[in-house]
N, C-alpha and C. Protein backbone atom coordinates (compact mmCIF):
# COMPACT_ATOMS: atom_id res chain seq x y z
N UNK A 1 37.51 -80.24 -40.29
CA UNK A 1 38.11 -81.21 -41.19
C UNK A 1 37.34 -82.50 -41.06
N UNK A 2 36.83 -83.33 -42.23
CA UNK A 2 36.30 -84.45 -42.34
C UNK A 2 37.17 -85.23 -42.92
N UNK A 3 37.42 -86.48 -43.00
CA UNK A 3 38.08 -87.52 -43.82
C UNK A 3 37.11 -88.90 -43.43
N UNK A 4 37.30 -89.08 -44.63
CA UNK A 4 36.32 -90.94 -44.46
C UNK A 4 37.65 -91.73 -45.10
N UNK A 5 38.12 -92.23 -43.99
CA UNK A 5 38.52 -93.74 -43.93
C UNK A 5 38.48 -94.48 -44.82
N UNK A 6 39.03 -95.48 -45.14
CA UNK A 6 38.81 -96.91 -45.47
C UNK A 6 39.83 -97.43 -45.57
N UNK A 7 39.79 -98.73 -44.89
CA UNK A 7 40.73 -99.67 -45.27
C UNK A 7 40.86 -100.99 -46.18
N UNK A 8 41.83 -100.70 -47.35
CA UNK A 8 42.24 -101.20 -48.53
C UNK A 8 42.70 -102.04 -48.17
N UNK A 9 42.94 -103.25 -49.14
CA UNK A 9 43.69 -104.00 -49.49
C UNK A 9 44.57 -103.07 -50.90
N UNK A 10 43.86 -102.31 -51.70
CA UNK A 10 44.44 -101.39 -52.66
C UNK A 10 43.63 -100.52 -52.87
N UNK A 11 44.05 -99.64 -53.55
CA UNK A 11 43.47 -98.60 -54.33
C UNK A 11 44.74 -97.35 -55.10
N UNK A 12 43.65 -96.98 -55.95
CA UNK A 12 44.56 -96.16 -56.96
C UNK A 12 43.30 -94.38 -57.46
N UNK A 13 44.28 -93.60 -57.82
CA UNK A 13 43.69 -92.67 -58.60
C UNK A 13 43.93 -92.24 -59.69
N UNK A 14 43.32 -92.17 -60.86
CA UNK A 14 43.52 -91.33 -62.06
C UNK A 14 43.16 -90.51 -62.94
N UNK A 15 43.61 -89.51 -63.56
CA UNK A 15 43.09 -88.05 -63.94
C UNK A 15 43.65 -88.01 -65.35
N UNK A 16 42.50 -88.06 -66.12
CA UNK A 16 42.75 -88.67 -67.63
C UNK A 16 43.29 -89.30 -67.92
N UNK A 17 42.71 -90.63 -67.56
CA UNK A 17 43.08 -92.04 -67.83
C UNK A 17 45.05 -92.06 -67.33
N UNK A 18 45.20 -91.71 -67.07
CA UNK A 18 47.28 -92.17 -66.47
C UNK A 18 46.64 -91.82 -64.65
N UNK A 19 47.73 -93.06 -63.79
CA UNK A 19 47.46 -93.36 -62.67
C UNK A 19 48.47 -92.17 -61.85
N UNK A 20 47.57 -91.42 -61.25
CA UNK A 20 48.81 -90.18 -60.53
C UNK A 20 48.88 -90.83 -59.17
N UNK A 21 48.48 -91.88 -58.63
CA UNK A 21 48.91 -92.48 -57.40
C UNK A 21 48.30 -93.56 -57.01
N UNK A 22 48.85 -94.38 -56.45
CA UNK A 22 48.81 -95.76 -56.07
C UNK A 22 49.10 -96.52 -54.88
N UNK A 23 48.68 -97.46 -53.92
CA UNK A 23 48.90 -98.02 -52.86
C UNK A 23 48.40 -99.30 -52.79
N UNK A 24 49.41 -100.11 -52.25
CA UNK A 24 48.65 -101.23 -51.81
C UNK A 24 48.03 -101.48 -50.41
N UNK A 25 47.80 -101.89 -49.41
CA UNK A 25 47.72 -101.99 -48.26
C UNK A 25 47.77 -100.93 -47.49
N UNK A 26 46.84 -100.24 -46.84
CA UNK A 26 46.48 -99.65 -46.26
C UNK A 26 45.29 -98.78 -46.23
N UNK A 27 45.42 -97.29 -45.94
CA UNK A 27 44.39 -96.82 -45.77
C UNK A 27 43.86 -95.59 -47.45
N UNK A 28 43.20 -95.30 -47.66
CA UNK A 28 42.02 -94.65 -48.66
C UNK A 28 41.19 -93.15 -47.32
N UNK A 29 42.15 -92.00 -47.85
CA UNK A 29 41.41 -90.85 -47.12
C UNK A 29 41.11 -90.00 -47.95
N UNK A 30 39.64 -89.76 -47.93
CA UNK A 30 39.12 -88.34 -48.54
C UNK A 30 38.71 -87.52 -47.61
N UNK A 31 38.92 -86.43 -47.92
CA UNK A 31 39.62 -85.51 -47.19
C UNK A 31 39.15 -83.66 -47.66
N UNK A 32 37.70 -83.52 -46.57
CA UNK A 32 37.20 -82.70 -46.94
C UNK A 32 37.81 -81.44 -46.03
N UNK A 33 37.76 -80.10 -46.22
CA UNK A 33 38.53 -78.90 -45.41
C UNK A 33 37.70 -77.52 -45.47
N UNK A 34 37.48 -77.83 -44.56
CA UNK A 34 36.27 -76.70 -43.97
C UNK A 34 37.04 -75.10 -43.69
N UNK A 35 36.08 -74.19 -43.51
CA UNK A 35 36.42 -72.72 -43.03
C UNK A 35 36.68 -72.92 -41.73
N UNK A 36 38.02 -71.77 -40.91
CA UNK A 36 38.33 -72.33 -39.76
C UNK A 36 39.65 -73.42 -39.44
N UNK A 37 39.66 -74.10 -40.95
CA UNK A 37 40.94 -75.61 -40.30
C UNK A 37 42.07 -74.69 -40.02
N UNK A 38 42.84 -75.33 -39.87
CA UNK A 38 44.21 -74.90 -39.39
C UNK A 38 45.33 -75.88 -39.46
N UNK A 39 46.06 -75.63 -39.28
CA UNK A 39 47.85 -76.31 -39.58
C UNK A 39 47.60 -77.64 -38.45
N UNK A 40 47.50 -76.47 -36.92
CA UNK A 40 46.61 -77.82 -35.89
C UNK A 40 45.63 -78.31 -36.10
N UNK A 41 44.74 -78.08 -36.61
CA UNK A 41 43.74 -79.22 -36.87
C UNK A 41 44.33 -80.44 -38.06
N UNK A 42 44.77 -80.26 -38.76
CA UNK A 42 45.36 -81.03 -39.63
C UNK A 42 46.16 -82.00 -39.40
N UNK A 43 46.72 -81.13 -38.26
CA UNK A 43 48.50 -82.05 -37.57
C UNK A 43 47.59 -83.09 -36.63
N UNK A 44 46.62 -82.33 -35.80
CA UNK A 44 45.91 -83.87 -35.13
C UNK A 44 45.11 -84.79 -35.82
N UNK A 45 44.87 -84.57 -37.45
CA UNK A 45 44.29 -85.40 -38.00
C UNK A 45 45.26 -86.53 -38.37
N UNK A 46 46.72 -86.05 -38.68
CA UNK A 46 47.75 -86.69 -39.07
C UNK A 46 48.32 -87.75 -38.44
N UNK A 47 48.19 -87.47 -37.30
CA UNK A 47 48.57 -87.86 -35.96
C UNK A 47 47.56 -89.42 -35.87
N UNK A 48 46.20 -88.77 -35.57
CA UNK A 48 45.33 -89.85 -35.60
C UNK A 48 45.36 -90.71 -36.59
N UNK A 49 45.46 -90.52 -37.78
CA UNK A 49 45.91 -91.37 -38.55
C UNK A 49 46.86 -92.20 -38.57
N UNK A 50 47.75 -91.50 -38.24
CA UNK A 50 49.38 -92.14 -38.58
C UNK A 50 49.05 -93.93 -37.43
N UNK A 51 48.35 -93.14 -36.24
CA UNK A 51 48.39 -93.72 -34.63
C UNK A 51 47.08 -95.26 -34.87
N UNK A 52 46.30 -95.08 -35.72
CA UNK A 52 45.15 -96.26 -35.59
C UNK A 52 45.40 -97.35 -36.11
N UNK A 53 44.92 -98.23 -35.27
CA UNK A 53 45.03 -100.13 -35.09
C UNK A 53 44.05 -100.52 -35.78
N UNK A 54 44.12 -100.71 -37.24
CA UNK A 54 43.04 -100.99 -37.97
C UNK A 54 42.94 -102.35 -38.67
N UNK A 55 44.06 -102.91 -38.46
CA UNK A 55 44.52 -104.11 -39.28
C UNK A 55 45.17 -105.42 -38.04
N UNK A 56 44.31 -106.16 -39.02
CA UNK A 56 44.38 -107.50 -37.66
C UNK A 56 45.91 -108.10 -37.62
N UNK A 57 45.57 -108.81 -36.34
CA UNK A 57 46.67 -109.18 -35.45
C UNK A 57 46.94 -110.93 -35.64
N UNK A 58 47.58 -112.00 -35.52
CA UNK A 58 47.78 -113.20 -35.71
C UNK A 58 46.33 -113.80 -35.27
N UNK A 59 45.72 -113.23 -34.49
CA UNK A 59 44.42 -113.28 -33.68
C UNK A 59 43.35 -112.62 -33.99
N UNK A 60 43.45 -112.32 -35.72
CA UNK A 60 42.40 -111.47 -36.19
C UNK A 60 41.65 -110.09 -35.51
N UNK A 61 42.05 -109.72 -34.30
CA UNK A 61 41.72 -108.36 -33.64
C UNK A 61 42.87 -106.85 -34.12
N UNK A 62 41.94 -106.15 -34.50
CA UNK A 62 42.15 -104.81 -34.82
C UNK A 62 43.14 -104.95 -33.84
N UNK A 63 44.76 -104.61 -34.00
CA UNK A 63 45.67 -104.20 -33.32
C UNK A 63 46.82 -104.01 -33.91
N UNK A 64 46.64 -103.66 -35.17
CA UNK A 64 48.38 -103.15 -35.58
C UNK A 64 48.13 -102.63 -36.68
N UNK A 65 49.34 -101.37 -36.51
CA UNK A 65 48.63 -99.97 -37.74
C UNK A 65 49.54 -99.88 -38.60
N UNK A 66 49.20 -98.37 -39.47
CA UNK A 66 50.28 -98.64 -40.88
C UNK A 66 51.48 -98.97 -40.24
N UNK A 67 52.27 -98.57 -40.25
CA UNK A 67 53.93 -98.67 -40.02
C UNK A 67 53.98 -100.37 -39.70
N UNK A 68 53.21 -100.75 -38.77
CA UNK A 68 53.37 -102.68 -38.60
C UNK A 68 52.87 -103.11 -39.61
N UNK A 69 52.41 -102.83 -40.61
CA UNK A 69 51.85 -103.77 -41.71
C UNK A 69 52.72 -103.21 -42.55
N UNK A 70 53.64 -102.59 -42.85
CA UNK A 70 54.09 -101.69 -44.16
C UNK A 70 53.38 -100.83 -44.91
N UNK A 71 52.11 -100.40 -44.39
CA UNK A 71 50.81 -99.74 -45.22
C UNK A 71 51.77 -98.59 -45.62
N UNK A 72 50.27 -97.87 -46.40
CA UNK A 72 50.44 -96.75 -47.14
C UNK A 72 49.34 -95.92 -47.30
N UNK A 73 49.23 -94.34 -47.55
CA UNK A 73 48.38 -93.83 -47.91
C UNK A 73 47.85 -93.03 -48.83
N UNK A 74 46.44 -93.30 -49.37
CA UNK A 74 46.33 -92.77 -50.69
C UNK A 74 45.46 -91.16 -49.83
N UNK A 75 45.69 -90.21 -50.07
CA UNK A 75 45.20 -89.05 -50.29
C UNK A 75 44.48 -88.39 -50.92
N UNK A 76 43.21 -88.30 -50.99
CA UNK A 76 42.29 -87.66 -51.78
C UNK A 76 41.55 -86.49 -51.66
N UNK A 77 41.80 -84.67 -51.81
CA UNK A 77 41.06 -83.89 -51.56
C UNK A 77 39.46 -84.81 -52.34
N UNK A 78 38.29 -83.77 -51.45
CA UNK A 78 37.05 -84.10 -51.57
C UNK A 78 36.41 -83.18 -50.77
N UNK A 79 36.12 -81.81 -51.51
CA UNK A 79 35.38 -80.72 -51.12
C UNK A 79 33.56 -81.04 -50.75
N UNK A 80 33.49 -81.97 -51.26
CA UNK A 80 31.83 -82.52 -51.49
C UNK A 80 31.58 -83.83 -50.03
N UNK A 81 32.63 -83.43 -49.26
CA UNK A 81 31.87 -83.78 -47.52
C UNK A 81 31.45 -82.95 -47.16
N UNK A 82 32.24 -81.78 -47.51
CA UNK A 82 31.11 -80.62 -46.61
C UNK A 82 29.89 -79.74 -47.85
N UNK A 83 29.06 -80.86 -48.65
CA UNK A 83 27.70 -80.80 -49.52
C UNK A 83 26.82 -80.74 -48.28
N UNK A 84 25.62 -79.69 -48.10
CA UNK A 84 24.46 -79.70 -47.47
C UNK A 84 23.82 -79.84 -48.68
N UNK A 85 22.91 -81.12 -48.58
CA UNK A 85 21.72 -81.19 -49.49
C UNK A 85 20.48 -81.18 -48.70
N UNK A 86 20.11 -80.91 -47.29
CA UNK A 86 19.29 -80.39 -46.91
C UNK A 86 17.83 -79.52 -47.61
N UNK A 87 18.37 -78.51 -48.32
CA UNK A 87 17.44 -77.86 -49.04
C UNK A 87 17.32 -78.15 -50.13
N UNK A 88 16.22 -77.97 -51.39
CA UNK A 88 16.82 -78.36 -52.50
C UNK A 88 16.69 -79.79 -53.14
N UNK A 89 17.51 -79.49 -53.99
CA UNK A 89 17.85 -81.14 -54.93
C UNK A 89 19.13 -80.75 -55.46
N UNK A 90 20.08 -79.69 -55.48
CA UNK A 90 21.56 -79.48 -55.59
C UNK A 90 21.88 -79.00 -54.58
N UNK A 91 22.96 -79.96 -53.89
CA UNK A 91 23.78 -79.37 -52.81
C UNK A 91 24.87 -78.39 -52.64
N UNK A 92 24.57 -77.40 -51.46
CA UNK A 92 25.43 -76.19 -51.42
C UNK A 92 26.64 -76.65 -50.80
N UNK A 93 27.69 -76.02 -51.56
CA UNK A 93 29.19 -76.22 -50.98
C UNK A 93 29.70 -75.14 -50.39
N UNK A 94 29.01 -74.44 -49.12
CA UNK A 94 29.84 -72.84 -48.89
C UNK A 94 30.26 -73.51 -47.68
N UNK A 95 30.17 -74.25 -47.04
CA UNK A 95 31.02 -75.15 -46.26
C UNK A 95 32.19 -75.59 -46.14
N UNK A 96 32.71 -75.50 -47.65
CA UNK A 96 33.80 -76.27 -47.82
C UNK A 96 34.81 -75.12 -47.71
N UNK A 97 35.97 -75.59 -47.48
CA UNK A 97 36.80 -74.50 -47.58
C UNK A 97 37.48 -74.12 -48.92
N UNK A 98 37.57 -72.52 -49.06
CA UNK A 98 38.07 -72.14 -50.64
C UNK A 98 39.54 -72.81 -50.87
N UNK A 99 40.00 -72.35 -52.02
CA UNK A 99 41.20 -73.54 -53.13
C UNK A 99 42.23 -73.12 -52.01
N UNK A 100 41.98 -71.57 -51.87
CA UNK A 100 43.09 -70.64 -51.29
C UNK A 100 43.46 -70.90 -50.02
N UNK A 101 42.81 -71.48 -49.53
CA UNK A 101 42.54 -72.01 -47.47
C UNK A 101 42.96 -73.36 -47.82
N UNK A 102 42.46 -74.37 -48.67
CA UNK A 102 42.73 -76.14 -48.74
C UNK A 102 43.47 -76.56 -49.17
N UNK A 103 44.23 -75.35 -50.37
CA UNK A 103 45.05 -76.32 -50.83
C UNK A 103 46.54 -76.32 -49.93
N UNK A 104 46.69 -75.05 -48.83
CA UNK A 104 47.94 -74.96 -48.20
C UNK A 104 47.65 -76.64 -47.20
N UNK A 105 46.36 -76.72 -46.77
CA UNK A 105 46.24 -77.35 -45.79
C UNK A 105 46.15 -78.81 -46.46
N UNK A 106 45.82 -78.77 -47.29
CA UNK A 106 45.86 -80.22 -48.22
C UNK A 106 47.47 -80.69 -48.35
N UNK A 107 48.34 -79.48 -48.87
CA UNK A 107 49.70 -80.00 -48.94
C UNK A 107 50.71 -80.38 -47.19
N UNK A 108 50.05 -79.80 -46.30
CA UNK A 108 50.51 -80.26 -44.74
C UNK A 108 49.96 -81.09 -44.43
N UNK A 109 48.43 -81.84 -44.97
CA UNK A 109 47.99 -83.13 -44.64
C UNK A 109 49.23 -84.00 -45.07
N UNK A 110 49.66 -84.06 -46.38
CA UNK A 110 50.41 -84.88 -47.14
C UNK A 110 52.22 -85.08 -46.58
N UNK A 111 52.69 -83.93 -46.41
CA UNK A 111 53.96 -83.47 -45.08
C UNK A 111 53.61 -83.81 -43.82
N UNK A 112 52.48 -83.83 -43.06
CA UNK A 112 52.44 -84.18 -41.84
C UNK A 112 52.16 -85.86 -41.58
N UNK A 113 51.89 -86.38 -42.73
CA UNK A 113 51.91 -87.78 -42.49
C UNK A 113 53.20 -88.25 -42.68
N UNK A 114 53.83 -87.70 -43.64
CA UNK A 114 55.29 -88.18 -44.28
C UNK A 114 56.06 -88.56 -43.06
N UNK A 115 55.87 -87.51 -42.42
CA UNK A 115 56.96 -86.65 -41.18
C UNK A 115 56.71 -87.97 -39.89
N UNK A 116 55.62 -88.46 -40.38
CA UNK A 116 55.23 -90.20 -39.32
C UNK A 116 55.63 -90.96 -39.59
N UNK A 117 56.29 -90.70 -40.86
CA UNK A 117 56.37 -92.30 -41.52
C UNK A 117 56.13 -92.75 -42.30
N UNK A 118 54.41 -92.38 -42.77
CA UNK A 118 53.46 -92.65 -43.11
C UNK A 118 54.03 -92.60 -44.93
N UNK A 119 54.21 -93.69 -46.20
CA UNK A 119 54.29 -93.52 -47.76
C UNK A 119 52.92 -92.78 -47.95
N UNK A 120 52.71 -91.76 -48.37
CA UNK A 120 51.79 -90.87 -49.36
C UNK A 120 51.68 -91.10 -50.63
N UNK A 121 50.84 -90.93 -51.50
CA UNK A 121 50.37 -91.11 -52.52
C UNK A 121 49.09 -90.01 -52.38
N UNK A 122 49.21 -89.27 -53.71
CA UNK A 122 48.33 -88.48 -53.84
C UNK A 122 47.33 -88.30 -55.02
N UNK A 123 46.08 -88.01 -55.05
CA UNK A 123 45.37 -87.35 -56.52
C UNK A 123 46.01 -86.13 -56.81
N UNK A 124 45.25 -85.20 -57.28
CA UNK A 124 45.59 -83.99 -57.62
C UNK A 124 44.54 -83.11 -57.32
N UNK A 125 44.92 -82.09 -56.35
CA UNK A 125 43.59 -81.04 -55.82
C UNK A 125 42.79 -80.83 -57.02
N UNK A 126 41.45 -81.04 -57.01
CA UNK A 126 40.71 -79.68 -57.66
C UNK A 126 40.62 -80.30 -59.29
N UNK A 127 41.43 -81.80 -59.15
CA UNK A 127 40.99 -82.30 -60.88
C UNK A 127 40.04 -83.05 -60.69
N UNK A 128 39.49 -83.43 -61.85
CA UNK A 128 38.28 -84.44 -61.96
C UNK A 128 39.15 -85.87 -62.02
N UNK A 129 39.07 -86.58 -60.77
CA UNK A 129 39.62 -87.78 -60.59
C UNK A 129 38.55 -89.30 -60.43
N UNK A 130 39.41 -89.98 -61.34
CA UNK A 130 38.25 -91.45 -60.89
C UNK A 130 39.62 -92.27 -59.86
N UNK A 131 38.15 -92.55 -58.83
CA UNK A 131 39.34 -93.47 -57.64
C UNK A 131 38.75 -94.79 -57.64
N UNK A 132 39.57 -95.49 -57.42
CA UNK A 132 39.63 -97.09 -57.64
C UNK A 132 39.92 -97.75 -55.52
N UNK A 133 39.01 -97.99 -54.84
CA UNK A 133 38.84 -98.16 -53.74
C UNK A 133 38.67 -100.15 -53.41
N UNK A 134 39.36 -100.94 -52.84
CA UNK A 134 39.51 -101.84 -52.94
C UNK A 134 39.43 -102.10 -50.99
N UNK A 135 38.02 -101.71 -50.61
CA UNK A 135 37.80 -101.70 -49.27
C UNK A 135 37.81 -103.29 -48.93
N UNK A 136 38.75 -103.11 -47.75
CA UNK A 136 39.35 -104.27 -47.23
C UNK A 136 38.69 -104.58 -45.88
N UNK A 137 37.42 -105.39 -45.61
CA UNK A 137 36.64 -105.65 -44.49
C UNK A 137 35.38 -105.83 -44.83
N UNK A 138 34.45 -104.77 -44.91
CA UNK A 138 34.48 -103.31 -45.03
C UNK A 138 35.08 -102.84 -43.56
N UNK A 139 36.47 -102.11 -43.98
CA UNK A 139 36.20 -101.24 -42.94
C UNK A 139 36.54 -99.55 -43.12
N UNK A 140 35.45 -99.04 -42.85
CA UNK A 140 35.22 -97.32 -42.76
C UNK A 140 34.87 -96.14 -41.87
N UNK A 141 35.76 -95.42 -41.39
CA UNK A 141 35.58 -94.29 -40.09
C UNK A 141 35.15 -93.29 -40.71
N UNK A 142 33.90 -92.66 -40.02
CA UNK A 142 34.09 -91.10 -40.52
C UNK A 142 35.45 -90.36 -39.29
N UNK A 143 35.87 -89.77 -40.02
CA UNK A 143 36.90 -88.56 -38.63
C UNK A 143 36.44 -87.34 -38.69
N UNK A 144 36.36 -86.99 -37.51
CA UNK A 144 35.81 -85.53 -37.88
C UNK A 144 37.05 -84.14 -36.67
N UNK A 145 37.03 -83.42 -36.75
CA UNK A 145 37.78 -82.48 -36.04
C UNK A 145 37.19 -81.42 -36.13
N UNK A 146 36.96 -80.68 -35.38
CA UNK A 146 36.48 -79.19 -35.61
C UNK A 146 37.31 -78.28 -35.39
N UNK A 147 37.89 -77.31 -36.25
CA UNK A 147 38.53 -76.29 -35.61
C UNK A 147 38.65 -75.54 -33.99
């Protein structure tokens, strides 16, 4: 499992022009799902998420996470982290994990944050979405987990 980070001040997604989800403050995850993930790999991605000090303190130091700020999170499948463009000039996606494997694990990303606390907001698996990213710093993690 890959997800890239970012932390918003806002962001939004939408799939023919109408907004299927929205957030202010907090975090922006895309959210790639490899062959191999699992329910646990997911749940410790959730976890790590739910758990990081990304947002400053009266003292401007990284020390207080969603739930202390009121954040929120926008959710974005994104099969095209796991693109090898290595060979070539079009990148291969057999990396990524099929609809049939991501999308169970895509919908327990979205339940396993809930279950923290964590407001969700989602795109929609597998549509052609434009996302609206309003990176707040810059700040951006890759996460990575391996099965």
């Amino acid at each position: 499992m890959r997800v890239v980070l970012q932390r918003v001040s806002r962001a939004s997604v939408s799939i023919d022009g109408r907004i299927t989800g929205a957030i202010g403050r907090g975090f922006c995850l895309l959210v790639g799902l490899t062959h191999g993930d699992s329910v646990a790999t997911v749940d410790w991605m959730a976890e790590k998420v739910a758990g990081l000090r990304l947002f400053p303190d009266a003292e401007g130091k990284m020390n207080l996470g969603l739930g202390e700020i009121g954040g929120a999170v926008l959710l974005i499948s994104q099969f095209t982290l796991y693109g090898d463009a290595a060979k070539g000039r079009r990148p291969s996606f057999i990396d990524a994990a099929p609809p049939e494997v991501a999308v169970p694990l895509y919908d327990r990303m979205v339940s396993a944050l809930r279950q923290r606390g964590v407001e969700v907001a989602t795109g929609e698996f597998g549509a052609d979405m434009q996302v609206e990213i309003h990176n707040d710093g810059p700040v951006t993690l890759i996460l990575e987990r391996n099965a």
